[in-house]
N, C-alpha and C. Protein backbone atom coordinates (compact mmCIF):
# COMPACT_ATOMS: atom_id res chain seq x y z
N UNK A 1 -22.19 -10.78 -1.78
CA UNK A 1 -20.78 -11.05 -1.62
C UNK A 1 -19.99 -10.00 -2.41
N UNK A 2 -19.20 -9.68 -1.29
CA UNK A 2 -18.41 -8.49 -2.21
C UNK A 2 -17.02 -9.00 -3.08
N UNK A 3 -17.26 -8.49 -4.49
CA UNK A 3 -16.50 -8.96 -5.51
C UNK A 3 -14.41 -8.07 -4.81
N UNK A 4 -13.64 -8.73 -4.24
CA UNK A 4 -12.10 -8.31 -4.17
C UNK A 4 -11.36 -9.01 -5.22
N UNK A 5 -10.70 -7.50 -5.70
CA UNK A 5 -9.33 -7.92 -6.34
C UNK A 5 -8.03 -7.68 -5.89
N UNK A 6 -7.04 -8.23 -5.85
CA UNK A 6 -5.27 -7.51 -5.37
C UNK A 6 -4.66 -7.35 -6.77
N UNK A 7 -4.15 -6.37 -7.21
CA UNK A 7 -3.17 -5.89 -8.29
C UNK A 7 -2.07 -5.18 -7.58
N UNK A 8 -1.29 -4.98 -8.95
CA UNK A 8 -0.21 -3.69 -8.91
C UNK A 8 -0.70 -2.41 -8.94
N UNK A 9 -0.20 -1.62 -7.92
CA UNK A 9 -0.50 -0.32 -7.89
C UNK A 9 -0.34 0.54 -8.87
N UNK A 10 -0.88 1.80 -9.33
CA UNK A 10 -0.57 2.46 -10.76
C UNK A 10 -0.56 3.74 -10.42
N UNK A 11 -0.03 4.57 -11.52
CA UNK A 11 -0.19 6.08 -11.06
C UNK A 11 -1.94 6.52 -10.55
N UNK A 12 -2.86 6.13 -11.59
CA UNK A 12 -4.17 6.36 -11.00
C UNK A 12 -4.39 5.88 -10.44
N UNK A 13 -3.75 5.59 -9.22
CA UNK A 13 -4.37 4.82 -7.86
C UNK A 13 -4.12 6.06 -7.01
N UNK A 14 -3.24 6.74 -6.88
CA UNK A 14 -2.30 7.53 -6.41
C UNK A 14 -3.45 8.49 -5.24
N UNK A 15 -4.63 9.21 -5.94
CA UNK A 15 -5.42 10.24 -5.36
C UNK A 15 -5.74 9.20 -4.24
N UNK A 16 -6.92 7.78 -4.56
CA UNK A 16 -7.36 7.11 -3.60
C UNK A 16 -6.54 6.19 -2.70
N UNK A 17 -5.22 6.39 -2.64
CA UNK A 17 -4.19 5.87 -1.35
C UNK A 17 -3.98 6.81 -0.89
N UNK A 18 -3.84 8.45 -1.54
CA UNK A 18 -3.61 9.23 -0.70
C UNK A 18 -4.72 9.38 0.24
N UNK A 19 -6.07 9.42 -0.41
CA UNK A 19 -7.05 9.80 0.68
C UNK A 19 -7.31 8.42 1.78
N UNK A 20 -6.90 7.57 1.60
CA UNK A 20 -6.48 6.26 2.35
C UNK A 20 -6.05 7.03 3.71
N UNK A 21 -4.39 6.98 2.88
CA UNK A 21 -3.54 7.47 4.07
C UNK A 21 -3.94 8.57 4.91
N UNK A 22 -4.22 9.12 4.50
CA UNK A 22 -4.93 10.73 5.59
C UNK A 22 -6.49 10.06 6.13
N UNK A 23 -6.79 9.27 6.11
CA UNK A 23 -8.15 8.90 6.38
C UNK A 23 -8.14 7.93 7.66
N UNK A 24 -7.09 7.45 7.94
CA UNK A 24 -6.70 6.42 9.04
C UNK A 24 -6.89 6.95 10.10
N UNK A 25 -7.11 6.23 11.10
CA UNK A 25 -7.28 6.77 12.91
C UNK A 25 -5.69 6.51 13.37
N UNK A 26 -5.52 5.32 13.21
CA UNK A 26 -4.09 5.30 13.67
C UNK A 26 -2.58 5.55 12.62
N UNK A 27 -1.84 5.97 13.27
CA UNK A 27 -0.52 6.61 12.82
C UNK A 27 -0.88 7.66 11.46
N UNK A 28 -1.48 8.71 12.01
CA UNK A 28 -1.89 9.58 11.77
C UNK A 28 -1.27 10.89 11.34
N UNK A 29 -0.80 10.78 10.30
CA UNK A 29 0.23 12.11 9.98
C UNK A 29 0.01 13.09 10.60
N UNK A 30 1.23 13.96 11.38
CA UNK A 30 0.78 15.36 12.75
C UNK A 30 0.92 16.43 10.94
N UNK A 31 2.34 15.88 9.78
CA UNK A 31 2.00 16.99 9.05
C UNK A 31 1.74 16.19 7.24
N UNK A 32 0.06 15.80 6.79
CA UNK A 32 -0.15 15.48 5.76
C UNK A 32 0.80 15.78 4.55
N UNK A 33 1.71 16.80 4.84
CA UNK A 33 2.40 17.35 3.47
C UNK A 33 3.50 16.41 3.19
N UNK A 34 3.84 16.08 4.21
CA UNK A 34 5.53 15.17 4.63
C UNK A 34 5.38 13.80 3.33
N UNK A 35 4.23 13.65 2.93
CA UNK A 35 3.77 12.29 1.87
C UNK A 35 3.65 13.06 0.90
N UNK A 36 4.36 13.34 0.57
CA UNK A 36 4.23 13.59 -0.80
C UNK A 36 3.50 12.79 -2.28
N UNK A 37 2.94 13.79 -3.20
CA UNK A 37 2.27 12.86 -4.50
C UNK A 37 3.38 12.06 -5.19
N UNK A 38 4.86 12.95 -5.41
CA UNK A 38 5.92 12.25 -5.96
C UNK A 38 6.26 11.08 -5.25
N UNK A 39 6.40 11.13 -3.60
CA UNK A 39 6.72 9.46 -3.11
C UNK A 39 5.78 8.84 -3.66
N UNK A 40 4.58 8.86 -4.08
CA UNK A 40 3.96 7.82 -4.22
C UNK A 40 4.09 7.57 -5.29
N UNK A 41 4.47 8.14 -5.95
CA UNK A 41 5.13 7.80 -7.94
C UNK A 41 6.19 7.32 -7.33
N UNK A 42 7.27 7.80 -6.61
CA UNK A 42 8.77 6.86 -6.80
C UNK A 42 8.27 5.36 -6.17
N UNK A 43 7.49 5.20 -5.29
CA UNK A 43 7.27 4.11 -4.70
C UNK A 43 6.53 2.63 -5.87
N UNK A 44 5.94 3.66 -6.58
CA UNK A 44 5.32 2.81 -7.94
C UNK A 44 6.36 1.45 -8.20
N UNK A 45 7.25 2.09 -8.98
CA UNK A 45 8.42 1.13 -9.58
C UNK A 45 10.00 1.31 -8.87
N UNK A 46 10.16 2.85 -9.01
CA UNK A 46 11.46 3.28 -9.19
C UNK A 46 12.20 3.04 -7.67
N UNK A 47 11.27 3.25 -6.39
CA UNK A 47 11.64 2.93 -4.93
C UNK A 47 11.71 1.48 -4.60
N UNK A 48 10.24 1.01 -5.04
CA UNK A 48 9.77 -0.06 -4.78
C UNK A 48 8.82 -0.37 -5.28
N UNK A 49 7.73 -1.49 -4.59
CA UNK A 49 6.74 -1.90 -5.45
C UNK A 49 5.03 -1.57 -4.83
N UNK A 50 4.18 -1.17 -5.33
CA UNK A 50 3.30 -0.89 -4.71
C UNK A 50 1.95 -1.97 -5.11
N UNK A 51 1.09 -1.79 -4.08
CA UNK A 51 -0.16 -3.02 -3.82
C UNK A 51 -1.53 -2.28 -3.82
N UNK A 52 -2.32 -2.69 -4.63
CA UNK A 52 -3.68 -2.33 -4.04
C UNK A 52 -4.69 -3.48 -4.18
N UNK A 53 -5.54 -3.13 -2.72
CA UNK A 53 -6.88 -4.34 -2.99
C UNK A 53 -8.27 -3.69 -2.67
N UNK A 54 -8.97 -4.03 -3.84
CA UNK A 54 -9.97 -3.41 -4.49
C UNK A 54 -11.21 -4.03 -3.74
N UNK A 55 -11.92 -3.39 -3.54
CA UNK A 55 -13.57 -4.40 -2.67
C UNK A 55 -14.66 -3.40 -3.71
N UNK A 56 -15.29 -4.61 -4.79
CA UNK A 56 -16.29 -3.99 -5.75
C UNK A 56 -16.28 -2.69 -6.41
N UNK A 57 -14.89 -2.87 -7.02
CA UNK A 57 -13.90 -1.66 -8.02
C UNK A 57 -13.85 -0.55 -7.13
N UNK A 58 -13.72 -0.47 -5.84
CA UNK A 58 -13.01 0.63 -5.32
C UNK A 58 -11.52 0.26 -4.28
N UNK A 59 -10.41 1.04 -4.07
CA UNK A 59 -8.97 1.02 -3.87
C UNK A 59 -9.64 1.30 -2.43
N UNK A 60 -9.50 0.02 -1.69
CA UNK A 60 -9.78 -0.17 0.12
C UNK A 60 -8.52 -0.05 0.78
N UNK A 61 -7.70 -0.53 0.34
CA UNK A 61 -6.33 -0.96 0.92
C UNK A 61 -5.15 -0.71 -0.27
N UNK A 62 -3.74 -0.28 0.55
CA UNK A 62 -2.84 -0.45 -0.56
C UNK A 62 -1.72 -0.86 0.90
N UNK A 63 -0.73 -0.71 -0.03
CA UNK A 63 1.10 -1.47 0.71
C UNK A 63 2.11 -1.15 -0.54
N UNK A 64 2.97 -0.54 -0.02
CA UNK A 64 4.15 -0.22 -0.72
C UNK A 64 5.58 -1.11 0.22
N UNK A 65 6.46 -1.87 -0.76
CA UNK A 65 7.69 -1.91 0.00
C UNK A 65 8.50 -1.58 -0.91
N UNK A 66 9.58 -0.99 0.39
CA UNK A 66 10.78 0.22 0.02
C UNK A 66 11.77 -0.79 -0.34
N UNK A 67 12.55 -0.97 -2.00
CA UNK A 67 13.51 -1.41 -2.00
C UNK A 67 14.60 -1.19 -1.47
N UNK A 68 15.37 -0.12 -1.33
CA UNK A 68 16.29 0.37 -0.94
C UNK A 68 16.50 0.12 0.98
N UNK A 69 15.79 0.46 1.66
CA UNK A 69 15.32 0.12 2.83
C UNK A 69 14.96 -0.65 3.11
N UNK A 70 14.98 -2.33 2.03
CA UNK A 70 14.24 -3.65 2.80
C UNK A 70 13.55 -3.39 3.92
N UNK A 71 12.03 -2.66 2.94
CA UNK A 71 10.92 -3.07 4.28
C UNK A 71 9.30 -1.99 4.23
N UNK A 72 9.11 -2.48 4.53
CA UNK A 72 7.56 -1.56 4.29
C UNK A 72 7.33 0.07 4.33
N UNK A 73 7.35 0.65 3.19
CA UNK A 73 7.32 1.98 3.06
C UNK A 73 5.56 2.19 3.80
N UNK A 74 4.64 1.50 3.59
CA UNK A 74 2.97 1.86 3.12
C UNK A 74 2.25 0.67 3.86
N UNK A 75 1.58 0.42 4.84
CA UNK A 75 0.53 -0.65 5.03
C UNK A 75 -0.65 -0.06 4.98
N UNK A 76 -2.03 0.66 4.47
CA UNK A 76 -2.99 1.25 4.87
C UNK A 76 -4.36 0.82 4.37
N UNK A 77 -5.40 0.83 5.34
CA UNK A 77 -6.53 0.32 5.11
C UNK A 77 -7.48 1.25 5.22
N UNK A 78 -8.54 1.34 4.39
CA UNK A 78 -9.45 2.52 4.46
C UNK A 78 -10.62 2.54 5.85
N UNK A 79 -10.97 3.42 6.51
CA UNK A 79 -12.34 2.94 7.67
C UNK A 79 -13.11 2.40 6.59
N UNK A 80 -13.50 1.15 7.14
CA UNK A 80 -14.66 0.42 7.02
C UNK A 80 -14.69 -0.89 6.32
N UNK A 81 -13.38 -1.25 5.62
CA UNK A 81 -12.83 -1.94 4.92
C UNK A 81 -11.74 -2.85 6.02
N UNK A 82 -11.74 -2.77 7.22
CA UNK A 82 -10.65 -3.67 8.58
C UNK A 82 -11.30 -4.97 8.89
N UNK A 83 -10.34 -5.71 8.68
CA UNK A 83 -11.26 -6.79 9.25
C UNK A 83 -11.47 -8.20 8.04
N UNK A 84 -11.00 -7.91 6.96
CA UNK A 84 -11.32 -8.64 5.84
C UNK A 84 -10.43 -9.36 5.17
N UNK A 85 -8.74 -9.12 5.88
CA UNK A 85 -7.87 -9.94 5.70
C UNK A 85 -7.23 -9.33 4.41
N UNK A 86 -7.70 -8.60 4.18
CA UNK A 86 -6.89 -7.90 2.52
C UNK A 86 -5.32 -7.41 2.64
N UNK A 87 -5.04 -6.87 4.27
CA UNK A 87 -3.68 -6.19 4.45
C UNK A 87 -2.83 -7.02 4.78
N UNK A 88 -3.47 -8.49 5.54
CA UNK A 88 -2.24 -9.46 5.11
C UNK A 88 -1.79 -10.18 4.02
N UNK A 89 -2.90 -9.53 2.66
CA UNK A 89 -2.43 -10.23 1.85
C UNK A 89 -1.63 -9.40 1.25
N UNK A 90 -2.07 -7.96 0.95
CA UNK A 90 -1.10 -7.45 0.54
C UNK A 90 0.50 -7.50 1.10
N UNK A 91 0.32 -7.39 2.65
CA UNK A 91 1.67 -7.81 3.06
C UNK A 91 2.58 -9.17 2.43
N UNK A 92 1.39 -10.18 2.79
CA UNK A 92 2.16 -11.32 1.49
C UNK A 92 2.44 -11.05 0.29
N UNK A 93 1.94 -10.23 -0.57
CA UNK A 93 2.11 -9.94 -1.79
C UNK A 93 3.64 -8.97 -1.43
N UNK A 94 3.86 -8.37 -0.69
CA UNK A 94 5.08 -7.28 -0.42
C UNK A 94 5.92 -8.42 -0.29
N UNK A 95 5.85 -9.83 1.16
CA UNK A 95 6.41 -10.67 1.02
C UNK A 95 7.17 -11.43 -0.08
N UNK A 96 6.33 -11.70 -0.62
CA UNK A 96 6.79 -12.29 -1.81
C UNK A 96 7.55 -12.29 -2.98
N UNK A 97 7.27 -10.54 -3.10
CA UNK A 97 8.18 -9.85 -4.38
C UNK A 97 9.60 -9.78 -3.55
N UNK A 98 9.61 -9.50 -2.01
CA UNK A 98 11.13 -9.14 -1.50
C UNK A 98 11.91 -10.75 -1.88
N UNK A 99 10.58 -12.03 -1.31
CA UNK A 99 11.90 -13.11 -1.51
C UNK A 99 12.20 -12.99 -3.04
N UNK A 100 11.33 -13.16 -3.85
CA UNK A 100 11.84 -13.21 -5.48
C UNK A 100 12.97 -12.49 -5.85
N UNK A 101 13.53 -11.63 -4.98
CA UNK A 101 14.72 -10.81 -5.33
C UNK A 101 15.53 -10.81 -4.23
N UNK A 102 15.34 -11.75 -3.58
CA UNK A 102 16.43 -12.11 -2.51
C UNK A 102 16.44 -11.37 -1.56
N UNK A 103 15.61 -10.69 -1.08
CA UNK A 103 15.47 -9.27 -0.31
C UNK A 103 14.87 -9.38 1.02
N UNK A 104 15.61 -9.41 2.15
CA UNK A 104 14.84 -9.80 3.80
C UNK A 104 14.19 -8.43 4.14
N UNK A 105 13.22 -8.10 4.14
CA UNK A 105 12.38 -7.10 4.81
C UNK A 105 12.49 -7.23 6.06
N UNK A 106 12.48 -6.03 6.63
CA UNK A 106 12.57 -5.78 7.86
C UNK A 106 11.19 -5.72 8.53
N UNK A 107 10.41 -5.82 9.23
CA UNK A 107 9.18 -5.46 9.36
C UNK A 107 9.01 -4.92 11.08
């Protein structure tokens, strides 16, 4: 049984969401550069709030939502890791911080 955790995202998460995000089949960046390392620092705290869920201490999945933009900056799941229900939780976890601050996401 594989040991999952969900936390808050951190700057050292940053390399393994990026290789997340470029690693996906679908919605597939045409130009990788456009994601920048800094969005994913502003997205930390200063944009919004970021998610990761861990399957036996490695970063499978993360989710960022955009304060400013009420609504999902980030949903991404790594190949091989689909299927396990982790991205709706993180989505609930995105859920949840928007109601705590009164905030309707758009989705």
């Amino acid at each position: 049984m594989s040991e999952v955790r969900l936390r808050r995202a951190r700057s050292a998460d940053i390399p393994a969401m990026s290789a997340i995000r470029l690693s996906v089949t679908e919605n597939v960046l045409s130009d990788p550069a456009r994601v920048t390392v800094q969005m994913y620092k502003d997205y930390l705290d200063k944009d919004g709030r970021g998610w990761v869920a861990e399957v036996d201490g490695k970063v499978a999945r993360f989710s960022y939502a955009d304060r400013a933009h009420a609504s999902i900056w980030a949903l991404f799941v790594s190949p091989g890791y689909e299927g396990l229900g982790l991205g709706t939780a993180l989505l609930d976890l995105a859920m949840q911080r928007a109601a705590s601050r009164k905030i309707r996401l758009a989705l």
